[in-house]
Protein backbone atom coordinates (compact mmCIF):
# COMPACT_ATOMS: atom_id res chain seq x y z
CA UNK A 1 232.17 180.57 58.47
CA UNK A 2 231.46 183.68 56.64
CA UNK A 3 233.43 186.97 57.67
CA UNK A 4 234.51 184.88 60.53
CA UNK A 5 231.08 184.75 62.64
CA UNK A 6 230.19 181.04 63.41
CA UNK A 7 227.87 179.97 64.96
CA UNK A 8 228.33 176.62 67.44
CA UNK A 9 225.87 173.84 66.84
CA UNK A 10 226.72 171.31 69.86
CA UNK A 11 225.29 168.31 69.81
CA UNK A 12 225.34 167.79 73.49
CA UNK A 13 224.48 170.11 76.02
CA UNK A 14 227.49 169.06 78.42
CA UNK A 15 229.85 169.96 75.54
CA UNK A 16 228.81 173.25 75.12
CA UNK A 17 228.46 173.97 79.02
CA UNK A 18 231.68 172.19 79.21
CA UNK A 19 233.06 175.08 76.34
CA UNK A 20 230.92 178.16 77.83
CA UNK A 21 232.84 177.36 81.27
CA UNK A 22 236.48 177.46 79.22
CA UNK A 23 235.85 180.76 77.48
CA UNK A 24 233.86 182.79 79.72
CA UNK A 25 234.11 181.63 83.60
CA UNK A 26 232.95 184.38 85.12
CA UNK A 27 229.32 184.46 83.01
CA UNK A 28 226.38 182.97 84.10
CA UNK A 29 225.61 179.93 81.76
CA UNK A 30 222.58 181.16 78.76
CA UNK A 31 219.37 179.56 77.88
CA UNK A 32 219.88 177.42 75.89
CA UNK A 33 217.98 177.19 72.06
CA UNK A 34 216.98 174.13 71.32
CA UNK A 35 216.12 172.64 67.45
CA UNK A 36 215.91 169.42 65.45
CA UNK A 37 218.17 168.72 63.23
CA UNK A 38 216.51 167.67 60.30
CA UNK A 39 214.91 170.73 60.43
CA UNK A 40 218.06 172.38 60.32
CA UNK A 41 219.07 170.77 57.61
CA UNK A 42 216.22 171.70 55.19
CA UNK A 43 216.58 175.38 56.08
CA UNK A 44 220.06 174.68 54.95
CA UNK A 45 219.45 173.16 51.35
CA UNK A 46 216.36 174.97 50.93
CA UNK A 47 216.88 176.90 47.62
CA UNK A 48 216.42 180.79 48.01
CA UNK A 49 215.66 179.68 51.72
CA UNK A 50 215.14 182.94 53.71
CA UNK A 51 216.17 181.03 57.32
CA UNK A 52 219.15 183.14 58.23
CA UNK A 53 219.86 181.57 61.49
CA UNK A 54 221.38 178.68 59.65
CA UNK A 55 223.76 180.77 57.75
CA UNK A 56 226.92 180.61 60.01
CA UNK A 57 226.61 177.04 61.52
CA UNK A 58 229.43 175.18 62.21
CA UNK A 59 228.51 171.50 63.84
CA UNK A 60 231.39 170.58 66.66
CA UNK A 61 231.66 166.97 66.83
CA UNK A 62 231.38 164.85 69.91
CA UNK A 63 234.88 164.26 71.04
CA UNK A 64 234.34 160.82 71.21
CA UNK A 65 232.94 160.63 67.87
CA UNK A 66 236.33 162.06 66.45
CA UNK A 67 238.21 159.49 68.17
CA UNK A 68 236.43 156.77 66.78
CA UNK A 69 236.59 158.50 63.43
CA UNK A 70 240.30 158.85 63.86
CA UNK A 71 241.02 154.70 64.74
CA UNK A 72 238.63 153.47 62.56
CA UNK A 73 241.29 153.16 59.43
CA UNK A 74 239.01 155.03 56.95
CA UNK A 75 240.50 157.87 54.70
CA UNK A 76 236.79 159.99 55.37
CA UNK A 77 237.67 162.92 56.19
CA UNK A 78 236.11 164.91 59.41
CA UNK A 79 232.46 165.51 58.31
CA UNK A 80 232.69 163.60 54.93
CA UNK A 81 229.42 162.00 54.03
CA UNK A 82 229.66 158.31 52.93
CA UNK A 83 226.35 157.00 50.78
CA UNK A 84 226.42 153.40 50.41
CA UNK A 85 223.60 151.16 49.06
């Protein structure tokens, strides 16, 4: 991310409680912010889009997801779209 400020966009709660416990065990857990995706992702590609909440975002994959990603045989590459008719 920019200047080295991400921002975490977990796609599971456990995962991020799961990463809040490794990096800060003595804090109480946060509330947590909730939003949809695909509304995420049209602040993202809106042009001149003033959403600045969407600026940093870095998605962290389900570890199981990379797994599969990893055996399935593909060249893709972590994150690579694949559009297919």
């Amino acid at each position: 991310a920019e200047g080295g400020v991400a921002n975490p966009v977990y796609f599971r709660g456990k995962d991020l409680k799961t990463e809040w416990d490794r990096q800060y065990p003595n804090e109480a857990f946060p509330t947590l912010k909730v939003r949809e995706l695909n509304e995420m992702f049209l602040a993202m590609i809106h042009p001149g889009g003033k959403d600045e909440s969407v600026r940093n975002m870095v998605f962290v994959p389900i570890a199981e997801s990379v797994e599969k990603a990893k055996s399935c045989g593909r060249s893709y590459k972590l994150g690579e779209m694949i559009l297919t008719k």
